[in-house]
PDB file of N, CA and C in Angstrom:
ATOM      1  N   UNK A   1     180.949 122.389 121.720  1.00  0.00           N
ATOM      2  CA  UNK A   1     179.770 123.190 121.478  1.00  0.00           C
ATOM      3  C   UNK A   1     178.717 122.812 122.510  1.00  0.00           C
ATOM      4  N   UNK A   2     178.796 123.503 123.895  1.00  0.00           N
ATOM      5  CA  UNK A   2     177.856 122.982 124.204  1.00  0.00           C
ATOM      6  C   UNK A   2     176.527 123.696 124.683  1.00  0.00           C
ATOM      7  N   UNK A   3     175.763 123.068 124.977  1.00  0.00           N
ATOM      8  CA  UNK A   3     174.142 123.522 124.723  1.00  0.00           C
ATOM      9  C   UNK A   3     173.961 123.693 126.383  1.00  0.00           C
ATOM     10  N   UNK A   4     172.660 124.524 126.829  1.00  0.00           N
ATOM     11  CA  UNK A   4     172.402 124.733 128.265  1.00  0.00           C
ATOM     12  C   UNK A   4     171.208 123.777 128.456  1.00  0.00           C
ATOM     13  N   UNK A   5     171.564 123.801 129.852  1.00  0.00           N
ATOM     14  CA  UNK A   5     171.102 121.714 130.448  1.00  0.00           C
ATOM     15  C   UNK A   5     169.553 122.621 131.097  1.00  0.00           C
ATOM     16  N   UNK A   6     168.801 122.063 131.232  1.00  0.00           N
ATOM     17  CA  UNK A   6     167.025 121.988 131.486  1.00  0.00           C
ATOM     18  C   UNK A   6     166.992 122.985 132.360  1.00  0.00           C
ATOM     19  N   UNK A   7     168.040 122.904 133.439  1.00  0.00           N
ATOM     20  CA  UNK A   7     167.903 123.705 134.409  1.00  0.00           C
ATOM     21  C   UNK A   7     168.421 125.360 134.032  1.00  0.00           C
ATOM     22  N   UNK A   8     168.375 125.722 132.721  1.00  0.00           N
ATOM     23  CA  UNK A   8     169.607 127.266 132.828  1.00  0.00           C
ATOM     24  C   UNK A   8     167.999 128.118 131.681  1.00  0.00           C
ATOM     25  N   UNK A   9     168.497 128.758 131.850  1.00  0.00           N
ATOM     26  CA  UNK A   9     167.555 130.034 131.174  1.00  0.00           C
ATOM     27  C   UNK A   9     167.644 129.587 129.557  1.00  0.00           C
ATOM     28  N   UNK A  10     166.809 129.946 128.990  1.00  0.00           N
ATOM     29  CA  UNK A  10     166.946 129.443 127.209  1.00  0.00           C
ATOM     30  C   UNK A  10     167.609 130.535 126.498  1.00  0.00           C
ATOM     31  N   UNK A  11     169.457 130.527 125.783  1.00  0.00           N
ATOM     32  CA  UNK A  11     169.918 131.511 125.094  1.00  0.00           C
ATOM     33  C   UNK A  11     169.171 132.547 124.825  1.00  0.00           C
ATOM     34  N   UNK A  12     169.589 133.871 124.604  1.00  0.00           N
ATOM     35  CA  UNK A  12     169.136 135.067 123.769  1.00  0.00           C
ATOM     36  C   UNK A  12     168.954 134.667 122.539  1.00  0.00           C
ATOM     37  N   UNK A  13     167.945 135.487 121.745  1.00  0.00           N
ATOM     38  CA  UNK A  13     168.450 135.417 120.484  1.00  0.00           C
ATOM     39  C   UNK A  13     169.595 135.439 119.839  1.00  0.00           C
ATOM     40  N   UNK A  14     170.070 136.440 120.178  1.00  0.00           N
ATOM     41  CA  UNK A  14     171.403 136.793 119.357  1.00  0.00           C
ATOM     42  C   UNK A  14     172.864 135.576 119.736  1.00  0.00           C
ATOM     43  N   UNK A  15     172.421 135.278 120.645  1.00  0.00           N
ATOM     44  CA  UNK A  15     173.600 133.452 121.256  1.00  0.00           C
ATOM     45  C   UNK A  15     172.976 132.729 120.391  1.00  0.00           C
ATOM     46  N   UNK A  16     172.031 132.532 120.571  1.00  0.00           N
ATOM     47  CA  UNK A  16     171.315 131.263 119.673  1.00  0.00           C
ATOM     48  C   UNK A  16     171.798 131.602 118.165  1.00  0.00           C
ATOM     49  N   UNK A  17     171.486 132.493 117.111  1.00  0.00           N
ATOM     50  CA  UNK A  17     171.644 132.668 116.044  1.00  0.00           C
ATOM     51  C   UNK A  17     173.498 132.211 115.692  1.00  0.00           C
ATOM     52  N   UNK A  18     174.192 133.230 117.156  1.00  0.00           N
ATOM     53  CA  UNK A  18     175.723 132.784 116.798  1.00  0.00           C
ATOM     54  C   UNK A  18     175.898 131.451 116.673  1.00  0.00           C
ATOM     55  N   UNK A  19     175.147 130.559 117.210  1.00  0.00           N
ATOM     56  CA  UNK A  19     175.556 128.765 117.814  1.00  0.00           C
ATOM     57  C   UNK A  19     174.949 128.593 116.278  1.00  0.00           C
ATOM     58  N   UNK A  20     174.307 129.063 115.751  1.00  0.00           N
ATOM     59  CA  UNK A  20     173.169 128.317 114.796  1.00  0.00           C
ATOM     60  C   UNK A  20     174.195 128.605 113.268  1.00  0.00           C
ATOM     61  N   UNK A  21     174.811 129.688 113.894  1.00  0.00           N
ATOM     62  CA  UNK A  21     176.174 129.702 112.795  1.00  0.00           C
ATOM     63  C   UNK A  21     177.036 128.908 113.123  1.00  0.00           C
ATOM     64  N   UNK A  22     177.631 128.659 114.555  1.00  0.00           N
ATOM     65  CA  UNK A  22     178.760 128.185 114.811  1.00  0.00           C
ATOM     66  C   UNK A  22     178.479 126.311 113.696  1.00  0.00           C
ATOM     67  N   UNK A  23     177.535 125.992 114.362  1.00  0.00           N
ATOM     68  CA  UNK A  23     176.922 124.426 113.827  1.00  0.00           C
ATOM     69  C   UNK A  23     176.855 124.274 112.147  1.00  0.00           C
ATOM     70  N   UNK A  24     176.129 125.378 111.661  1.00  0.00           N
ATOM     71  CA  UNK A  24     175.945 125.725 109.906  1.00  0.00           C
ATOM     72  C   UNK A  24     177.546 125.480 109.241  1.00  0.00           C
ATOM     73  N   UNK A  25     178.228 126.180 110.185  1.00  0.00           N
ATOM     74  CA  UNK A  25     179.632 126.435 109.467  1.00  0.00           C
ATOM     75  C   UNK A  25     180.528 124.804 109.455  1.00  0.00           C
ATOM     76  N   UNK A  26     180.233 124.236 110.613  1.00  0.00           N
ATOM     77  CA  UNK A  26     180.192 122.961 110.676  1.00  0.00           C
ATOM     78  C   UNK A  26     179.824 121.932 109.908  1.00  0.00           C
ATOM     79  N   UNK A  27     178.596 121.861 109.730  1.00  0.00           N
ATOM     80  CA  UNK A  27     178.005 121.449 108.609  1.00  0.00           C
ATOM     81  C   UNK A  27     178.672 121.672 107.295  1.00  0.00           C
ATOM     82  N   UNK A  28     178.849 122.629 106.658  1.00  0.00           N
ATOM     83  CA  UNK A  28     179.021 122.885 105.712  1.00  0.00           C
ATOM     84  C   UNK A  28     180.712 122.443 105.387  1.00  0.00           C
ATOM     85  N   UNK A  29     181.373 122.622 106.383  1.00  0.00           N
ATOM     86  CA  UNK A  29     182.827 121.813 106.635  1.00  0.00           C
ATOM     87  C   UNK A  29     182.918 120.532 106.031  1.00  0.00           C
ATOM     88  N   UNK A  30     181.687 119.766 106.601  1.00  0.00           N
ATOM     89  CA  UNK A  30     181.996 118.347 106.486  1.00  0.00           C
ATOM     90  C   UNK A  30     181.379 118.265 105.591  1.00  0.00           C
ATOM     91  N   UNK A  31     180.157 118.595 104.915  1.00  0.00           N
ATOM     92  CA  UNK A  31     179.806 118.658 103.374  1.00  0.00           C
ATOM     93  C   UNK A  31     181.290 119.016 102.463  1.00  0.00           C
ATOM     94  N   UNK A  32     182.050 119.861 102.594  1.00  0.00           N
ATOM     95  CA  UNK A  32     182.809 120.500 101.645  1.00  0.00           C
ATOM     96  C   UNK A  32     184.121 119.306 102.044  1.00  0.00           C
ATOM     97  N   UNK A  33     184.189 118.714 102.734  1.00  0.00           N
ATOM     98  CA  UNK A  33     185.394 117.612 103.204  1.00  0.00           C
ATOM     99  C   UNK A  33     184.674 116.038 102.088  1.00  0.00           C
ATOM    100  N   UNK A  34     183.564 116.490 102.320  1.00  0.00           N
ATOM    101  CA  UNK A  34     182.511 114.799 101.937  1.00  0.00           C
ATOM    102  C   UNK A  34     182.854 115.322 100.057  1.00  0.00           C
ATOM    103  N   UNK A  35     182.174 116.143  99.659  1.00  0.00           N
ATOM    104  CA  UNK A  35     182.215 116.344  98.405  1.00  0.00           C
ATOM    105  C   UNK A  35     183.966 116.118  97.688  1.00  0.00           C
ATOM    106  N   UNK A  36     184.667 116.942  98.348  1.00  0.00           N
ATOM    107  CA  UNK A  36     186.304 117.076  97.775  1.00  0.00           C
ATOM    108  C   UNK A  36     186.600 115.800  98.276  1.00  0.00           C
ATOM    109  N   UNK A  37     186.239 114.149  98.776  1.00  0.00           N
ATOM    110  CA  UNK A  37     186.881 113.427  98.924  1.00  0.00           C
ATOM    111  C   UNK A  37     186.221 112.483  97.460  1.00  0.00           C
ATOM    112  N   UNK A  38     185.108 112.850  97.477  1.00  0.00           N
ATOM    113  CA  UNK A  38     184.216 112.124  96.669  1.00  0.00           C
ATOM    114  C   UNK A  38     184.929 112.172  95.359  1.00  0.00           C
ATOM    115  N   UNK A  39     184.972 113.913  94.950  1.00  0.00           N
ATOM    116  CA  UNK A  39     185.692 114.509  93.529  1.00  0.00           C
ATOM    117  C   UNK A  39     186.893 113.188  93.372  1.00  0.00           C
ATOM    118  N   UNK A  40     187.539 113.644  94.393  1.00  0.00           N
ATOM    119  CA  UNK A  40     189.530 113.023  94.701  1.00  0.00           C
ATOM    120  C   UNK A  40     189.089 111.441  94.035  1.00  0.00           C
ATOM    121  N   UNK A  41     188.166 111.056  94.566  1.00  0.00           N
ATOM    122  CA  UNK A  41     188.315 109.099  94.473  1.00  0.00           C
ATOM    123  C   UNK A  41     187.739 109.136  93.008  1.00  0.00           C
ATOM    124  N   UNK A  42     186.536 109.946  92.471  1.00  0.00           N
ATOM    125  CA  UNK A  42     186.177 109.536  91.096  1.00  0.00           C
ATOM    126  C   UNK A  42     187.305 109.711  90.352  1.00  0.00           C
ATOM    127  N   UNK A  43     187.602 110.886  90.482  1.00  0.00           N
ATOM    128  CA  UNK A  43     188.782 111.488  89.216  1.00  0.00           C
ATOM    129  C   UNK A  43     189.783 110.347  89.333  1.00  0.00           C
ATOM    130  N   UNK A  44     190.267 109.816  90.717  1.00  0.00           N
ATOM    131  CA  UNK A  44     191.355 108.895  90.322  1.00  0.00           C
ATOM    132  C   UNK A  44     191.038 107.645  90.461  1.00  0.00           C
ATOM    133  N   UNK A  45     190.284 106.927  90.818  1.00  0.00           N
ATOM    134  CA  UNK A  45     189.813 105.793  90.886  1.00  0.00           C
ATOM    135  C   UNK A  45     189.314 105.667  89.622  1.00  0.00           C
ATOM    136  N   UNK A  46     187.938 106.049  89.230  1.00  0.00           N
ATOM    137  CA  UNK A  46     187.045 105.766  88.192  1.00  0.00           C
ATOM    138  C   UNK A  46     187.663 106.660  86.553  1.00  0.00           C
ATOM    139  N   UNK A  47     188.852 107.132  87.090  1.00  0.00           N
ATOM    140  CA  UNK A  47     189.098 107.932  85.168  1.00  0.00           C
ATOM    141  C   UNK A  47     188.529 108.772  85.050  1.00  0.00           C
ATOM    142  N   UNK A  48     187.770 109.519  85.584  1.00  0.00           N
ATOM    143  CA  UNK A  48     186.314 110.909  85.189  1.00  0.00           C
ATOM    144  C   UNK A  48     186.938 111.862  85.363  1.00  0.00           C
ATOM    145  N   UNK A  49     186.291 112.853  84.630  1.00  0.00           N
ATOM    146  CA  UNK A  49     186.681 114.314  84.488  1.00  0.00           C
ATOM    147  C   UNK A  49     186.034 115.221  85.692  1.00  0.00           C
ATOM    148  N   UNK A  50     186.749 116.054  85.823  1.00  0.00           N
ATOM    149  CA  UNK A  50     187.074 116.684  87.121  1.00  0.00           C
ATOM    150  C   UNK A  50     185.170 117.301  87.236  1.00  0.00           C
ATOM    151  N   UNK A  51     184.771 117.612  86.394  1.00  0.00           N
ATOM    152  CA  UNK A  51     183.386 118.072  86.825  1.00  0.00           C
ATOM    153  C   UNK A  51     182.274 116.799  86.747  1.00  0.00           C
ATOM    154  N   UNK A  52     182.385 115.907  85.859  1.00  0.00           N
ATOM    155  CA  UNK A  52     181.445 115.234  86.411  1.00  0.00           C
ATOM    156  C   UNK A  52     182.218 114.284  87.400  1.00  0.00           C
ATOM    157  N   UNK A  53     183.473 114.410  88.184  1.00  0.00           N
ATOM    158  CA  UNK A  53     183.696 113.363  89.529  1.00  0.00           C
ATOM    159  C   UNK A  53     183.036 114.603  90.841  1.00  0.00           C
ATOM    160  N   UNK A  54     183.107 115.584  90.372  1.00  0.00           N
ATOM    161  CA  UNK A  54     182.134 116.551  90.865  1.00  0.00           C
ATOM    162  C   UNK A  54     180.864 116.081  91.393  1.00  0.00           C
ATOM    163  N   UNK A  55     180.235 116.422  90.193  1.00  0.00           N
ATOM    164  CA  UNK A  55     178.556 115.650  89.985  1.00  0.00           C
ATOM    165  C   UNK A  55     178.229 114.505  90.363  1.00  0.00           C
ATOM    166  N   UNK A  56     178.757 113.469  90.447  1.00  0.00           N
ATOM    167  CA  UNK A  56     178.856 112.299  90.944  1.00  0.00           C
ATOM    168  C   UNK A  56     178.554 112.008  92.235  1.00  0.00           C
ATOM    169  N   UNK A  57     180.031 112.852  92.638  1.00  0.00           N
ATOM    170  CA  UNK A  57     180.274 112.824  93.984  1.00  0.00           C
ATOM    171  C   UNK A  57     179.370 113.282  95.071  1.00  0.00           C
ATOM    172  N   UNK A  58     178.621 114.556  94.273  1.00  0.00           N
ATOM    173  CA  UNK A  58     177.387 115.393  95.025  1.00  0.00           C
ATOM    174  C   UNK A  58     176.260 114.523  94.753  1.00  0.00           C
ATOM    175  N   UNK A  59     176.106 113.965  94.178  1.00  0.00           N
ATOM    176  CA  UNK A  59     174.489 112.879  93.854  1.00  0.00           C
ATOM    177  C   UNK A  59     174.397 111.834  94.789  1.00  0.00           C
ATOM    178  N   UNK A  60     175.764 111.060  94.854  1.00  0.00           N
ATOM    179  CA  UNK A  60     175.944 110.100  95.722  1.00  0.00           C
ATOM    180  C   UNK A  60     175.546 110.678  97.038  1.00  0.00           C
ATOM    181  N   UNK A  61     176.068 111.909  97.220  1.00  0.00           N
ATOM    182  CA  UNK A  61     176.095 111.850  99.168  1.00  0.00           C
ATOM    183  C   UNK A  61     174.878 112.490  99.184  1.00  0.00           C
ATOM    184  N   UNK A  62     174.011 112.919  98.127  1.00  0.00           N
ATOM    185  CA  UNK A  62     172.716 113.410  98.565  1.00  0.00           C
ATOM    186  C   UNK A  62     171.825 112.394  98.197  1.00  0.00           C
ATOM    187  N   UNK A  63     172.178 111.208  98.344  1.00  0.00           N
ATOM    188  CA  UNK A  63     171.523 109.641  97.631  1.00  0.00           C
ATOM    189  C   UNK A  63     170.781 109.721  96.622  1.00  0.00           C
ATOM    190  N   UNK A  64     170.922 110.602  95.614  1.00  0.00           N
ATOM    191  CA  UNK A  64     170.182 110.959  94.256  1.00  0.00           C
ATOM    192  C   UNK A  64     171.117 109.648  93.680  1.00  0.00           C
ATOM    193  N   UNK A  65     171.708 109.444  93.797  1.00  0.00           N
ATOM    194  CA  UNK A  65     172.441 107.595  92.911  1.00  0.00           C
ATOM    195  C   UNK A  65     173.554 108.100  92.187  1.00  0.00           C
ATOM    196  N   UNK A  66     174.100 107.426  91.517  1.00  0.00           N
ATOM    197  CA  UNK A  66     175.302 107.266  90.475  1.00  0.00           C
ATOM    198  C   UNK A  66     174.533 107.903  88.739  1.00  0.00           C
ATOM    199  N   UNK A  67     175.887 108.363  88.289  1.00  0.00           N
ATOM    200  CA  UNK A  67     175.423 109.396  87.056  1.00  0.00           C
ATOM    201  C   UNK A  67     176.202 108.646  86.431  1.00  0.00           C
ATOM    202  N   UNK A  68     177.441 108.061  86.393  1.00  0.00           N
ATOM    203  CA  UNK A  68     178.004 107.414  85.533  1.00  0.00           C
ATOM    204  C   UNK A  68     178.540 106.350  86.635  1.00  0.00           C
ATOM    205  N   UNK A  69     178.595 105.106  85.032  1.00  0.00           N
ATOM    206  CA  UNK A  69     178.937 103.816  85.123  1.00  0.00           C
ATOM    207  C   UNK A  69     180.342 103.748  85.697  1.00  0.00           C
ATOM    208  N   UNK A  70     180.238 102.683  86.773  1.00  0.00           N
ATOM    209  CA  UNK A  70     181.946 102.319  87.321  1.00  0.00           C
ATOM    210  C   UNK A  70     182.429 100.755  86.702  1.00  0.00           C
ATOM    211  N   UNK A  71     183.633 101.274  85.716  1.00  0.00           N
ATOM    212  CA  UNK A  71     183.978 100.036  84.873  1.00  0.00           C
ATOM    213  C   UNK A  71     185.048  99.688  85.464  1.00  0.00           C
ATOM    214  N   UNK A  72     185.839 100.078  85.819  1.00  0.00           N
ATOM    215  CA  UNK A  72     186.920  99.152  86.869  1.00  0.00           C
ATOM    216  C   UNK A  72     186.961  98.628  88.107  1.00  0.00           C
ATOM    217  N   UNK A  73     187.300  97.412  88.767  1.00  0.00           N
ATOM    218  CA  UNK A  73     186.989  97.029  90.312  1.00  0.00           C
ATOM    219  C   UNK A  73     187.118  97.504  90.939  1.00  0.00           C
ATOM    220  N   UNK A  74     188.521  98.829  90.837  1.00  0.00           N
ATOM    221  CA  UNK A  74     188.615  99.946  91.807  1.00  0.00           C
ATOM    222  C   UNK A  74     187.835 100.631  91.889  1.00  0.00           C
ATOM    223  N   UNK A  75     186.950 101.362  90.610  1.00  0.00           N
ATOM    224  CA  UNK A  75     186.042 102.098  90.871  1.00  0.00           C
ATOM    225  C   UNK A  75     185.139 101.820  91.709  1.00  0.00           C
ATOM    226  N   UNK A  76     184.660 100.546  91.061  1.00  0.00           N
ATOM    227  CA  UNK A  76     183.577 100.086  91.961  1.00  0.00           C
ATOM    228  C   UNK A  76     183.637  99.725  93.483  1.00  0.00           C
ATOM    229  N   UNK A  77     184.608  99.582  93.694  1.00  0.00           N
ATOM    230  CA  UNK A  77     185.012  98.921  95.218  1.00  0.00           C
ATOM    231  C   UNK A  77     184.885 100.638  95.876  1.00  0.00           C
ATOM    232  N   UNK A  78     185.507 101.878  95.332  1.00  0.00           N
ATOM    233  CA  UNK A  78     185.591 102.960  95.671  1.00  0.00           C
ATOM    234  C   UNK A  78     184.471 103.774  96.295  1.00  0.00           C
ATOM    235  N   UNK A  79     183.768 103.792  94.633  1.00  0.00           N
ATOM    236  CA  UNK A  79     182.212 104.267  94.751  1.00  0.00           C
ATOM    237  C   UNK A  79     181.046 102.940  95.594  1.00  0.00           C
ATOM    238  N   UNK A  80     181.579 102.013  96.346  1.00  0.00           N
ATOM    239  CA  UNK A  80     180.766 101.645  97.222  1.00  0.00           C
ATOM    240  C   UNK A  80     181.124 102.204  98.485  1.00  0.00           C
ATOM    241  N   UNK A  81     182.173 101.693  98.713  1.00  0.00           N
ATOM    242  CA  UNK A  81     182.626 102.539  99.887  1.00  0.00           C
ATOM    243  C   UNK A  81     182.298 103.892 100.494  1.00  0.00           C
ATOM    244  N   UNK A  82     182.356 104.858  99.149  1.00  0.00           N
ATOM    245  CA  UNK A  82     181.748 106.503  99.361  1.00  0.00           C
ATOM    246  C   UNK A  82     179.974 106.310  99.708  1.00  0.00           C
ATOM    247  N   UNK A  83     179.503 104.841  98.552  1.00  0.00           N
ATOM    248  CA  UNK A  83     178.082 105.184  99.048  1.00  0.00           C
ATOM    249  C   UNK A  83     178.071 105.032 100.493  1.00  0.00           C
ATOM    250  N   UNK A  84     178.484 104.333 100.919  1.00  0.00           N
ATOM    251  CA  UNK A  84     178.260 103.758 102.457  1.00  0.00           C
ATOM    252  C   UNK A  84     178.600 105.056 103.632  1.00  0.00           C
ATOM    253  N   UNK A  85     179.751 105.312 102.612  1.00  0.00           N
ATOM    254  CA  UNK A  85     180.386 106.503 104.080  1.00  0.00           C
ATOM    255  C   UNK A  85     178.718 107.976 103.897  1.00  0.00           C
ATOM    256  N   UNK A  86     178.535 107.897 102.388  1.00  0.00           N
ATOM    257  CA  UNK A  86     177.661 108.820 102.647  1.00  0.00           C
ATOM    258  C   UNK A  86     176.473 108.860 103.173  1.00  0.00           C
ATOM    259  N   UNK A  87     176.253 107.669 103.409  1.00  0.00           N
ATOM    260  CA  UNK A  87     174.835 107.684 103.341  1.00  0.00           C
ATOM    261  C   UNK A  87     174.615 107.642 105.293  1.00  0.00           C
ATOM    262  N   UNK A  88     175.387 107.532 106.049  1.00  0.00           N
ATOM    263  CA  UNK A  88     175.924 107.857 107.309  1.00  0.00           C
ATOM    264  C   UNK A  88     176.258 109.242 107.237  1.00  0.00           C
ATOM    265  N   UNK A  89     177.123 109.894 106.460  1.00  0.00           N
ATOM    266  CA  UNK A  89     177.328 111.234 106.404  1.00  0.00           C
ATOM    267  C   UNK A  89     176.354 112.296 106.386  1.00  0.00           C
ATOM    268  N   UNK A  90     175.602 111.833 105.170  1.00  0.00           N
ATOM    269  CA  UNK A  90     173.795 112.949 105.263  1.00  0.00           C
ATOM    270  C   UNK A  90     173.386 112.559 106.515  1.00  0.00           C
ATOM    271  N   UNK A  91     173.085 111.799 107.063  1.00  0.00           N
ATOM    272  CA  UNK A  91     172.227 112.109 108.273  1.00  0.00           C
ATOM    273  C   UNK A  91     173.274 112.212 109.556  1.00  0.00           C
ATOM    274  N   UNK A  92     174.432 112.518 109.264  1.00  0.00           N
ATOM    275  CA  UNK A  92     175.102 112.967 110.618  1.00  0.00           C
ATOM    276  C   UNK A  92     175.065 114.439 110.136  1.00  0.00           C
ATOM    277  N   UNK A  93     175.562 114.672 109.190  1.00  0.00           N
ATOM    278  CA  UNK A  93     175.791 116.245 108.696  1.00  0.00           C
ATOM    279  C   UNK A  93     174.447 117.367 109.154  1.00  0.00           C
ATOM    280  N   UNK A  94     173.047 116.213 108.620  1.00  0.00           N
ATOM    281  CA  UNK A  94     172.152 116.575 108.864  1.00  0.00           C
ATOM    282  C   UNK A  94     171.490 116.785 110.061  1.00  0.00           C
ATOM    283  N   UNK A  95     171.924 116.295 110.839  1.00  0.00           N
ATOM    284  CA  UNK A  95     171.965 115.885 112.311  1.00  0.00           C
ATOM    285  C   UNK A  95     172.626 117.132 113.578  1.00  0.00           C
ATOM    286  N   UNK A  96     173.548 117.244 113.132  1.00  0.00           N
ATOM    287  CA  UNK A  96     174.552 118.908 113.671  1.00  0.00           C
ATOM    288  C   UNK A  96     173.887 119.604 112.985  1.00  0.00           C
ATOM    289  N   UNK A  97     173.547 120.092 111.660  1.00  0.00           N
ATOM    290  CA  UNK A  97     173.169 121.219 111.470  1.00  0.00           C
ATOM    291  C   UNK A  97     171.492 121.677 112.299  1.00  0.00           C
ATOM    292  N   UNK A  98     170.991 120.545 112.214  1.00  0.00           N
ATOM    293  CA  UNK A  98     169.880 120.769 113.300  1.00  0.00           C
ATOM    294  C   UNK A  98     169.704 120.382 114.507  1.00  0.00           C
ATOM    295  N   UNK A  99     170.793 120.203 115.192  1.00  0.00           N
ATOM    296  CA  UNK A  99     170.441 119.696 116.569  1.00  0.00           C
ATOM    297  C   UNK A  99     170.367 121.307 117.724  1.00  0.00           C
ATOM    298  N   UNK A 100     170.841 122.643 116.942  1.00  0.00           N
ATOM    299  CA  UNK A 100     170.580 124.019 118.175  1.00  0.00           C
ATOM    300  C   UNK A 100     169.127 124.018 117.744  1.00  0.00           C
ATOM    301  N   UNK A 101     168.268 123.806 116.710  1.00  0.00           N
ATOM    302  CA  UNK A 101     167.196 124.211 116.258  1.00  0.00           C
ATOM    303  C   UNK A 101     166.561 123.156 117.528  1.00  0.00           C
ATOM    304  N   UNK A 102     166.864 122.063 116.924  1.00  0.00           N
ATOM    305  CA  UNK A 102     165.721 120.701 118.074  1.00  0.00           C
ATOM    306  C   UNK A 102     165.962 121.241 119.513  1.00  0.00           C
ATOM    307  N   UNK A 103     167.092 121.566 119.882  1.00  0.00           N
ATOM    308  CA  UNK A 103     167.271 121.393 121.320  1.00  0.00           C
ATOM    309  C   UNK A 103     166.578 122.956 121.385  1.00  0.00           C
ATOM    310  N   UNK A 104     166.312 124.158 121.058  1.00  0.00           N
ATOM    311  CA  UNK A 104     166.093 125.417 121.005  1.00  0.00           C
ATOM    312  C   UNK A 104     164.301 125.102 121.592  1.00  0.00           C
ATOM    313  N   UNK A 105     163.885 124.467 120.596  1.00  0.00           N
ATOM    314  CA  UNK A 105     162.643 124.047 120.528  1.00  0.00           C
ATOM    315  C   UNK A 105     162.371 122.913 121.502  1.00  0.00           C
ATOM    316  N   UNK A 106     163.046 121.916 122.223  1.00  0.00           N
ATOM    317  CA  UNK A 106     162.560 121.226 123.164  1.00  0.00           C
ATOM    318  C   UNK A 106     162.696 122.355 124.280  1.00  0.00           C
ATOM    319  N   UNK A 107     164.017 123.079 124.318  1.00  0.00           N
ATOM    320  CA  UNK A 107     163.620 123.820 125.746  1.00  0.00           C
ATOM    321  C   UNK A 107     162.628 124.955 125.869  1.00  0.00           C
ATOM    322  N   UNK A 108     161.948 125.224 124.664  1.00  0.00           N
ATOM    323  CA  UNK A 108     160.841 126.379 125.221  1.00  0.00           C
ATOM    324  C   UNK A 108     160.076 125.694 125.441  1.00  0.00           C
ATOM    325  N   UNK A 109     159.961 124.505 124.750  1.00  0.00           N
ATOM    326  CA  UNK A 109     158.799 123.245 125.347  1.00  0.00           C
ATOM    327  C   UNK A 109     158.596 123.080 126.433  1.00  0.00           C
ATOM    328  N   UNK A 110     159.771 123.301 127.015  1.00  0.00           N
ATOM    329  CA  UNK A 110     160.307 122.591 128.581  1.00  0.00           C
ATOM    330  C   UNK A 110     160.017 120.823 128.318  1.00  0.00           C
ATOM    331  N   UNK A 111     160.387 120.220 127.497  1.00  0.00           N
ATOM    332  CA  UNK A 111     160.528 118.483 127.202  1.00  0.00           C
ATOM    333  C   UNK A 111     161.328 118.377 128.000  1.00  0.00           C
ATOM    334  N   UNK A 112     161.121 117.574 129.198  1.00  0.00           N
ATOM    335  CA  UNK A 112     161.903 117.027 130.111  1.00  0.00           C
ATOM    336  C   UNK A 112     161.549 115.974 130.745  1.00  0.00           C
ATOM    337  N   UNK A 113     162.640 114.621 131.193  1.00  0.00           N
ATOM    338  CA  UNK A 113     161.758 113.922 131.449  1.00  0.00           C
ATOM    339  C   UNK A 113     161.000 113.846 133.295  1.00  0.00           C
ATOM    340  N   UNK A 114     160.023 113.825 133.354  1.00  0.00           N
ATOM    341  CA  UNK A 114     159.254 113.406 134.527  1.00  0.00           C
ATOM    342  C   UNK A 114     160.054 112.658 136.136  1.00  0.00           C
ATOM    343  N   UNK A 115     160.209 113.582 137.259  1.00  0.00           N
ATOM    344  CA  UNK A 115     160.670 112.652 137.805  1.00  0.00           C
ATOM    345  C   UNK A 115     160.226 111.724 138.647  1.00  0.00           C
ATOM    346  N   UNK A 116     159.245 111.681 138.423  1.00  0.00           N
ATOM    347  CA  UNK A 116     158.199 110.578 139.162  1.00  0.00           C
ATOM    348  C   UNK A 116     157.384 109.590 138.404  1.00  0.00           C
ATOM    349  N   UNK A 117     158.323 109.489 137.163  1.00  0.00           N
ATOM    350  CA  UNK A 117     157.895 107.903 136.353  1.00  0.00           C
ATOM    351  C   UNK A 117     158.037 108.309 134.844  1.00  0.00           C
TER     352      UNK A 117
END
């Protein structure tokens, strides 16, 4: 996916909006990969029922915390692990879905750096 370098004209609208999908759809990939791994480990790790390993799973990676208690070492060893992967995950996820917006907006800026210091 790549973006045009300081020196090129700033996309059309209508490029920009496609990229701004291409990235969204992206996003939403790895949200829907993050959530269905989350579901997978409660339901079988922790014993939970398929909607709240659901709920769980979505609280955790949006760091809203844990909804239910983890009583086995697996669980717990599990649901640390997911916290960790998620909490790297929101701000990468978050990160692609806005990086055509940032870069859209530094180049009408013209943010570039200086070449004389």
């Amino acid at each position: 996916m790549k973006l045009e370098n300081r020196k090129q004209q700033i996309a059309p609208l209508p490029h920009f909006l496609f990229r701004l999908g291409r990235y969204t759809l992206v996003a939403l990939l790895l949200i829907a990969i993050s959530v269905l791994t989350g579901t997978l480990g409660y339901h079988y790790f922790a014993d939970i029922g398929w909607l709240d390993s659901f709920h769980m799973a979505c609280m955790i990676l949006t760091g809203m915390g844990p909804v239910v208690e983890m009583r086995s070492p697996t669980a717990k060893i599990f649901s640390s692990l997911y916290a960790l992967y998620s909490g790297v995950a929101f701000l990468s996820i978050t990160a692609v879905f806005f990086a055509p917006i940032i870069h859209r907006l530094l180049h009408i800026l013209h943010v570039e750096k200086d070449d004389n210091g």
